[in-house]
PDB file of N, CA and C in Angstrom:
ATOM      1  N   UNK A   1      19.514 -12.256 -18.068  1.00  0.00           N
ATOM      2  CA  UNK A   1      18.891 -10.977 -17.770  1.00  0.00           C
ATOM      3  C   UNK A   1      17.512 -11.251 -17.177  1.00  0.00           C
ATOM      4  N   UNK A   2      17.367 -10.412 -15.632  1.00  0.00           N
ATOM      5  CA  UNK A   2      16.025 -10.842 -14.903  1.00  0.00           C
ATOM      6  C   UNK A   2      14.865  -9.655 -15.705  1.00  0.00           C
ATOM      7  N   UNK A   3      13.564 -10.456 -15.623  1.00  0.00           N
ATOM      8  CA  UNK A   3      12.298  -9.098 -16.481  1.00  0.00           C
ATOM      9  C   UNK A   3      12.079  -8.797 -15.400  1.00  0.00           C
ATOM     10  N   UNK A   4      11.722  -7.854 -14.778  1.00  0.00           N
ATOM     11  CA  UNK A   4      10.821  -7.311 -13.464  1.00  0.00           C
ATOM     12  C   UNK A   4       9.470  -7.569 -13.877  1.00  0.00           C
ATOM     13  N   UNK A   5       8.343  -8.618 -12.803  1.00  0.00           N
ATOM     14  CA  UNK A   5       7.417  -8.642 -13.342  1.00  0.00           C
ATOM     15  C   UNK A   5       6.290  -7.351 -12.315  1.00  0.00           C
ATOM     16  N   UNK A   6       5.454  -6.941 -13.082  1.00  0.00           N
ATOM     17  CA  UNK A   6       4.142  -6.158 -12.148  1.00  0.00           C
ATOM     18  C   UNK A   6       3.549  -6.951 -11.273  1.00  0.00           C
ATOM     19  N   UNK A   7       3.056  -6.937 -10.070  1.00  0.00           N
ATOM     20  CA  UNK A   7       2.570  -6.897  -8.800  1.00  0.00           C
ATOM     21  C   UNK A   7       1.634  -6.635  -8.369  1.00  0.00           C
ATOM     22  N   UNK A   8      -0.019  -6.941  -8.400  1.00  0.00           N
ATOM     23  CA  UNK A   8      -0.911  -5.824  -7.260  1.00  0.00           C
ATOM     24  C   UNK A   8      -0.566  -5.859  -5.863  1.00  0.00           C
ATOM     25  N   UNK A   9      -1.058  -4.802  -5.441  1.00  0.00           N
ATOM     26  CA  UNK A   9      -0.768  -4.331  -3.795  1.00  0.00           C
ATOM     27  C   UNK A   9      -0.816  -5.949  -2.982  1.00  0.00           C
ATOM     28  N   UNK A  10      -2.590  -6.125  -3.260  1.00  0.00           N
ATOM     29  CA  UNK A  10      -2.632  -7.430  -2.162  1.00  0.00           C
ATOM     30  C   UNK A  10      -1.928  -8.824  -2.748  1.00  0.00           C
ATOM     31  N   UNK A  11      -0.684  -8.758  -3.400  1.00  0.00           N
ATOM     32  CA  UNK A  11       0.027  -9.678  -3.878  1.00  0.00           C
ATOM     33  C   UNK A  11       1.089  -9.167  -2.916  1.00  0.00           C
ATOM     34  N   UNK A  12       1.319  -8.064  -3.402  1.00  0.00           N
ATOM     35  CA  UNK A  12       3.080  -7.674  -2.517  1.00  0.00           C
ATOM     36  C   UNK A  12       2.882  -7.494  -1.277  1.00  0.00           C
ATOM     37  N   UNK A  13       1.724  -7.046  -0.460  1.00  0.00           N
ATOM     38  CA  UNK A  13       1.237  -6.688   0.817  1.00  0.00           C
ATOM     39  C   UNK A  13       1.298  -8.827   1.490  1.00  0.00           C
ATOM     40  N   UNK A  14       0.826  -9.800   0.791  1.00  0.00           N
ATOM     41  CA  UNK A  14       0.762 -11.065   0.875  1.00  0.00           C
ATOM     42  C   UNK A  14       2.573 -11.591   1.273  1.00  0.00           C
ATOM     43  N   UNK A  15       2.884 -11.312  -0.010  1.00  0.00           N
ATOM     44  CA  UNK A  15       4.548 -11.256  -0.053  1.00  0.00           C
ATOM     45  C   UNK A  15       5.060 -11.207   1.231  1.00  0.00           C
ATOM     46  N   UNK A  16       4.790  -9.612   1.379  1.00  0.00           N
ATOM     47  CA  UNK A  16       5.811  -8.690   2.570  1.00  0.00           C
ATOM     48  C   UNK A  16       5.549  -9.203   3.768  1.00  0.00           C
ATOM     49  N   UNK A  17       3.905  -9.916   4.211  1.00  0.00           N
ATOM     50  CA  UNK A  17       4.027 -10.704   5.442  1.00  0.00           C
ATOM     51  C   UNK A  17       4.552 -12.123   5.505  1.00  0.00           C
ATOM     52  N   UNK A  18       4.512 -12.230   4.325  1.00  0.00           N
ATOM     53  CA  UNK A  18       5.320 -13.813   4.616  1.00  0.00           C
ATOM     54  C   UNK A  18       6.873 -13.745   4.712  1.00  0.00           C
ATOM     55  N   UNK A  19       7.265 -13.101   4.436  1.00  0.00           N
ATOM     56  CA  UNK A  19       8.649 -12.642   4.318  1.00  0.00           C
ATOM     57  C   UNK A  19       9.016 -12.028   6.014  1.00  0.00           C
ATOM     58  N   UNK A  20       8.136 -11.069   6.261  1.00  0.00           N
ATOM     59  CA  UNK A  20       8.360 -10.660   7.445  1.00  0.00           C
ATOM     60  C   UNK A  20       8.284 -11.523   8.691  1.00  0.00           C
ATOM     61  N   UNK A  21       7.365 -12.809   8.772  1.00  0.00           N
ATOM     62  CA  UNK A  21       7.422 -14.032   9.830  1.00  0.00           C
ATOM     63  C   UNK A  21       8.804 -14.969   9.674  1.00  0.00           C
ATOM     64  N   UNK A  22       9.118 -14.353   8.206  1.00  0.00           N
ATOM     65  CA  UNK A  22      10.866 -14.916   8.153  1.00  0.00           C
ATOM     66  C   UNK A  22      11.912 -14.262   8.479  1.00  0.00           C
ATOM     67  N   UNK A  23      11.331 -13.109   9.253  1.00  0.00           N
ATOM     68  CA  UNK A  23      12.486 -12.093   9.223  1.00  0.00           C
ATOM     69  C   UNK A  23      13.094 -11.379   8.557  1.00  0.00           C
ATOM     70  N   UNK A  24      12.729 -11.087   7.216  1.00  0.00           N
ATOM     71  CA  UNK A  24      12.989 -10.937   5.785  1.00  0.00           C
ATOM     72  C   UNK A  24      12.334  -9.579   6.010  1.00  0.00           C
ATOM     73  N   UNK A  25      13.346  -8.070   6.257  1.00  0.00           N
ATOM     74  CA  UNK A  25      12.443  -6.814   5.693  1.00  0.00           C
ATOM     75  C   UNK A  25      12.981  -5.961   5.001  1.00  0.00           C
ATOM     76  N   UNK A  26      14.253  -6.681   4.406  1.00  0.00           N
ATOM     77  CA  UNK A  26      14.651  -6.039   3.080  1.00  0.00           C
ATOM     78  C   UNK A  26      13.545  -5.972   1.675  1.00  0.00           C
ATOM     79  N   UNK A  27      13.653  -4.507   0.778  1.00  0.00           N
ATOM     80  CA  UNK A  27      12.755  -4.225   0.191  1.00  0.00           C
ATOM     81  C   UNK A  27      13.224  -5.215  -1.587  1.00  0.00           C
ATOM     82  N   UNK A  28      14.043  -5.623  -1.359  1.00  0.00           N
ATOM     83  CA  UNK A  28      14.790  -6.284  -2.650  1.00  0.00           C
ATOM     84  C   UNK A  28      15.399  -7.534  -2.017  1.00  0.00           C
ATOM     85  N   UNK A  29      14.280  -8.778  -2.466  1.00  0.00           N
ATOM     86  CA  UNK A  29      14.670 -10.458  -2.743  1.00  0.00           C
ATOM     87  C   UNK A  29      14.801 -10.838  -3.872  1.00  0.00           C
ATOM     88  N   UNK A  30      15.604 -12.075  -3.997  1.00  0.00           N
ATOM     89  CA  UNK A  30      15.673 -12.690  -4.873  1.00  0.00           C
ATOM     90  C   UNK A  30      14.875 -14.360  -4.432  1.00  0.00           C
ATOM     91  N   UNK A  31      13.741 -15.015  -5.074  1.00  0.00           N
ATOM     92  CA  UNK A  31      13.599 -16.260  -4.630  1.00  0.00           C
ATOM     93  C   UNK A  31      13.331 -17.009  -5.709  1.00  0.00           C
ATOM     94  N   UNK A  32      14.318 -17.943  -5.167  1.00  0.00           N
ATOM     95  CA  UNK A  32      14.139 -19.315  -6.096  1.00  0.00           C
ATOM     96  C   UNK A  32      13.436 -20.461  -5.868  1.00  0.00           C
ATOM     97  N   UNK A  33      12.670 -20.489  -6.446  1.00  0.00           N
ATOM     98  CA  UNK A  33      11.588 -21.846  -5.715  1.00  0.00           C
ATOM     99  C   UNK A  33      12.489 -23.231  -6.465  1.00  0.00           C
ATOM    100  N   UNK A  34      12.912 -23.492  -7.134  1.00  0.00           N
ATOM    101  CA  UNK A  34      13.729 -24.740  -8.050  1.00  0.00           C
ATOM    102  C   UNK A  34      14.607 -25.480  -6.191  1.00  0.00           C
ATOM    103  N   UNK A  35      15.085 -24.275  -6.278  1.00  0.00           N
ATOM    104  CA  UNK A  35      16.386 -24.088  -4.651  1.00  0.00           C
ATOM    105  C   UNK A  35      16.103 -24.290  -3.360  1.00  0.00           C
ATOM    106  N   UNK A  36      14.508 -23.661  -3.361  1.00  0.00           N
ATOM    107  CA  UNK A  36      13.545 -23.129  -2.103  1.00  0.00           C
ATOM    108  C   UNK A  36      14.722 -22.341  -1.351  1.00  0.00           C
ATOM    109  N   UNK A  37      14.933 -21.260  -1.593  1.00  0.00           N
ATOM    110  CA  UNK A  37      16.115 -20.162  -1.167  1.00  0.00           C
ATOM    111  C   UNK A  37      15.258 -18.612  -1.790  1.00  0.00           C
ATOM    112  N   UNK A  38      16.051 -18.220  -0.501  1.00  0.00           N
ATOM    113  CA  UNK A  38      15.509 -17.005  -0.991  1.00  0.00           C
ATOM    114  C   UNK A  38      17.155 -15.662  -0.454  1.00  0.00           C
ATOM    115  N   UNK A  39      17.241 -15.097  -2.047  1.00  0.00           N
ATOM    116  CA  UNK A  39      18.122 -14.442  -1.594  1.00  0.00           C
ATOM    117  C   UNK A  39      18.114 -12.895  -1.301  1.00  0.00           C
ATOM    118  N   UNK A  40      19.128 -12.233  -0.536  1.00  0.00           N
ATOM    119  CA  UNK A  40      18.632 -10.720   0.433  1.00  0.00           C
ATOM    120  C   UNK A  40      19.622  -9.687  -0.294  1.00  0.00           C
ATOM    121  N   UNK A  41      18.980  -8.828  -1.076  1.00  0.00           N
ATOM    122  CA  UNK A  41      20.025  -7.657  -1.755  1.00  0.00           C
ATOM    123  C   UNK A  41      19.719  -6.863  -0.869  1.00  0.00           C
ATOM    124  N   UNK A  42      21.105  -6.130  -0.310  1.00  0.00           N
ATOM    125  CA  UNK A  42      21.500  -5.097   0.136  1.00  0.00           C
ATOM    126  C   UNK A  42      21.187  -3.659  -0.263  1.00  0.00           C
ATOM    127  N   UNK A  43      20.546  -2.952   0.606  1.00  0.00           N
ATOM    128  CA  UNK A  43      19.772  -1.831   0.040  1.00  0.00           C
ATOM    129  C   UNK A  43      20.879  -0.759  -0.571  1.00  0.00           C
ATOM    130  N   UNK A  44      21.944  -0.677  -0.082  1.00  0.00           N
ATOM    131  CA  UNK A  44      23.170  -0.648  -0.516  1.00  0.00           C
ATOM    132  C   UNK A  44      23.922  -0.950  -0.505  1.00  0.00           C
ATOM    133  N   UNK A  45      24.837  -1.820  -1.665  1.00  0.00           N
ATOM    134  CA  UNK A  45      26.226  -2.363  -2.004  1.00  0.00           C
ATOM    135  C   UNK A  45      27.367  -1.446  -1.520  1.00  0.00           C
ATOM    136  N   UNK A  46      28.361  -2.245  -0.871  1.00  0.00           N
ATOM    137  CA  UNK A  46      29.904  -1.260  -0.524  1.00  0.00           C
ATOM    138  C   UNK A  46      30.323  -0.709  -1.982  1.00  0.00           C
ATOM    139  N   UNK A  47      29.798  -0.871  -3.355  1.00  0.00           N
ATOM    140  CA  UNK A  47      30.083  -0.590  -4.516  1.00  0.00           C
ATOM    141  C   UNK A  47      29.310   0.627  -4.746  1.00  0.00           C
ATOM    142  N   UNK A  48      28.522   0.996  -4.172  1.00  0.00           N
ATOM    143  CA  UNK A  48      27.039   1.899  -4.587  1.00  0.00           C
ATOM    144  C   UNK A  48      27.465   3.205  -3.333  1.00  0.00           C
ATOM    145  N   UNK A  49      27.799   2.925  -2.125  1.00  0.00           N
ATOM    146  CA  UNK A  49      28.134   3.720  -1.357  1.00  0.00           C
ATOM    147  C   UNK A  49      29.711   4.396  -1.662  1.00  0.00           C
ATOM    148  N   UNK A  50      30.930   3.422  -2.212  1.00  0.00           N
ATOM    149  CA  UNK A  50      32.121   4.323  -2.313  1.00  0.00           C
ATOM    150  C   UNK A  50      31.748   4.927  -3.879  1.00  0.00           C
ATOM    151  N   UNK A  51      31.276   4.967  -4.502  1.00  0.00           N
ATOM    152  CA  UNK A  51      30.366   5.460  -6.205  1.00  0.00           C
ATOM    153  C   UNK A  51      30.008   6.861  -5.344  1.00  0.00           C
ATOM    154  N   UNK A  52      29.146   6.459  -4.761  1.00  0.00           N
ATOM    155  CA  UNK A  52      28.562   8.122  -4.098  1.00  0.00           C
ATOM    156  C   UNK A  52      29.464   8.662  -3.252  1.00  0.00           C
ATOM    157  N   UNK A  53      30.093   8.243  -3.069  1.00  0.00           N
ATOM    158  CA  UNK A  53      31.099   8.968  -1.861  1.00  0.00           C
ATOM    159  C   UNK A  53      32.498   9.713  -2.483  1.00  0.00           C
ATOM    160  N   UNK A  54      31.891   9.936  -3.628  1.00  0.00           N
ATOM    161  CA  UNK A  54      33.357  10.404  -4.966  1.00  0.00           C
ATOM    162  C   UNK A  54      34.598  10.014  -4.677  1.00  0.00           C
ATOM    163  N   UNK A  55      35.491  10.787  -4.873  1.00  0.00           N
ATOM    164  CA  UNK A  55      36.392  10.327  -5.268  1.00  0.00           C
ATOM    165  C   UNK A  55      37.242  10.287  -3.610  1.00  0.00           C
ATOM    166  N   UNK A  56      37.717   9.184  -3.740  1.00  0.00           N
ATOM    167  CA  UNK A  56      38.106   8.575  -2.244  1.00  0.00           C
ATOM    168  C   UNK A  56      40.191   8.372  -2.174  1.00  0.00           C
ATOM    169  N   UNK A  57      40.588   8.707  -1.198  1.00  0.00           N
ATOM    170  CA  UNK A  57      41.779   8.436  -1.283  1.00  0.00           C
ATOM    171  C   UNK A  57      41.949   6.592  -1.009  1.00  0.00           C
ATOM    172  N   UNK A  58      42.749   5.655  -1.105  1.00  0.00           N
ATOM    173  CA  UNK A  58      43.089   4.330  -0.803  1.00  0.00           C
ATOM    174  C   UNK A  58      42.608   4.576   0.586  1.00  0.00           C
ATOM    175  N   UNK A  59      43.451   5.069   1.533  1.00  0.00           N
ATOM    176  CA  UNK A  59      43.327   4.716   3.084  1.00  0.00           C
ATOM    177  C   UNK A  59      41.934   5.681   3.224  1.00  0.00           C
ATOM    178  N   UNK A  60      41.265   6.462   2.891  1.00  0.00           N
ATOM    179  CA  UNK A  60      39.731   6.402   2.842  1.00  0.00           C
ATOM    180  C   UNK A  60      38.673   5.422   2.237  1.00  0.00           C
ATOM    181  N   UNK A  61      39.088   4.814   1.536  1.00  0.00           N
ATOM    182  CA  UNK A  61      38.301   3.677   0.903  1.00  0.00           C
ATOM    183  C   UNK A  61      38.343   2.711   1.915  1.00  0.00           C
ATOM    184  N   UNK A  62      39.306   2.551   2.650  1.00  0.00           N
ATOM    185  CA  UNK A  62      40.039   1.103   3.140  1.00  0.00           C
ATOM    186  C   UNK A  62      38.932   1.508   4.437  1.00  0.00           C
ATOM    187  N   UNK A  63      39.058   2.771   5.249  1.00  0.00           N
ATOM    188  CA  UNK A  63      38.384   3.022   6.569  1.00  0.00           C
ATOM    189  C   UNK A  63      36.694   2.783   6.278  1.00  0.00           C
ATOM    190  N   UNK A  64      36.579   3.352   5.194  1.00  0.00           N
ATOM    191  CA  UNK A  64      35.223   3.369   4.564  1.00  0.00           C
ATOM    192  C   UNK A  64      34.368   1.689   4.613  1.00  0.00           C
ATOM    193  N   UNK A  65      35.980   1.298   3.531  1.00  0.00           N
ATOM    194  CA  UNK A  65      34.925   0.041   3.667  1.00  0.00           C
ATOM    195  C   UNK A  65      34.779  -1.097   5.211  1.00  0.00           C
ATOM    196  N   UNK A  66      35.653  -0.850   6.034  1.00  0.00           N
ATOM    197  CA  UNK A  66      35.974  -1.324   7.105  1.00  0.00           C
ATOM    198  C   UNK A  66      34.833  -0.844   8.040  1.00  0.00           C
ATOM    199  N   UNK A  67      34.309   0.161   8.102  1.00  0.00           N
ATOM    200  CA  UNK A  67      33.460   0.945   8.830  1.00  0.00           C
ATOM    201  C   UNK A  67      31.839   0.053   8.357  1.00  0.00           C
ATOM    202  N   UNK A  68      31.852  -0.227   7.086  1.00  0.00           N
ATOM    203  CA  UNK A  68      30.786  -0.775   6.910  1.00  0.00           C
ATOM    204  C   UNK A  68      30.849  -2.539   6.902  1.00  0.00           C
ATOM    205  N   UNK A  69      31.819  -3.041   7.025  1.00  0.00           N
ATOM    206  CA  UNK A  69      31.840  -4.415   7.342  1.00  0.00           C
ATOM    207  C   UNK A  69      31.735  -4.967   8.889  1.00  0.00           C
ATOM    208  N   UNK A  70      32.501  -3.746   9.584  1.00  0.00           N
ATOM    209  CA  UNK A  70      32.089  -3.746  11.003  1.00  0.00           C
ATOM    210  C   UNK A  70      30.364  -3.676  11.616  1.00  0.00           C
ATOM    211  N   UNK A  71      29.783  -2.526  10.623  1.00  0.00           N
ATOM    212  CA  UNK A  71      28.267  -2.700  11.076  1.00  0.00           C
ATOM    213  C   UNK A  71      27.519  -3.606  10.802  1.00  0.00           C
ATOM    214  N   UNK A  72      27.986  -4.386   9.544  1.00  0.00           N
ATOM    215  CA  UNK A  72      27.457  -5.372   9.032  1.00  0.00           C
ATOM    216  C   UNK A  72      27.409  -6.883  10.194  1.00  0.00           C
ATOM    217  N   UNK A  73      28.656  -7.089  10.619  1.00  0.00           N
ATOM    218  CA  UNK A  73      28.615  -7.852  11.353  1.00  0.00           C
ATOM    219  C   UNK A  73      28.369  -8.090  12.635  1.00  0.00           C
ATOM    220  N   UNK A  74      27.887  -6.240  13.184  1.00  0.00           N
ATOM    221  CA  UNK A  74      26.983  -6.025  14.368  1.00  0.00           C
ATOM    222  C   UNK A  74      25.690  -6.489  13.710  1.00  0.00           C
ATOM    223  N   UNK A  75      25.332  -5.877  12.776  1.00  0.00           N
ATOM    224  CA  UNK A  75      23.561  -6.813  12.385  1.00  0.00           C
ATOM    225  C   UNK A  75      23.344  -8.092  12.777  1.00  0.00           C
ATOM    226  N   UNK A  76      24.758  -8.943  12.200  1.00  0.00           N
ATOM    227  CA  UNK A  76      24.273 -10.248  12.582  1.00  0.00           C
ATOM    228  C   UNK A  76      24.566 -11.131  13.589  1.00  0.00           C
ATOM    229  N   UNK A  77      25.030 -10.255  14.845  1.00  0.00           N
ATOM    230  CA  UNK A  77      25.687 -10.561  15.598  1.00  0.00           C
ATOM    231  C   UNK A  77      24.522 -10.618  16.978  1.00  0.00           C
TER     232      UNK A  77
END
């Protein structure tokens, strides 16, 4: 289980540009210095979007999630 630790501004403002010369402008990392990795949570999970999207038939889930794996791989494309 991760603690969330507190932050001042010119700590996270420090953060957010170093992150940003990495290309990094997701608002939720994970970094491991042991690893020197740093990992990128998704501002929303395909788990968090079909949750909100109630109750879904199969072949709506299936388009759903297809629709968002397709944009995904325009990002990194």
């Amino acid at each position: 289980m991760s603690l969330p630790k507190k932050m001042d501004q010119k700590t996270a403002n420090e953060l957010r540009s170093i992150l940003t010369k990495m290309n990094i402008t997701q608002s939720k990392v994970k970094i491991n210095l042991d690893n020197q990795t740093i990992e990128v949570e998704d501002d929303y999970s395909i788990d968090d979007i079909l949750e909100s999207a109630g109750v879904l038939t199969p072949e709506q889930a299936k388009q759903l999630a297809d629709e968002v794996k397709k944009m995904r791989e325009e990002e990194w494309s």
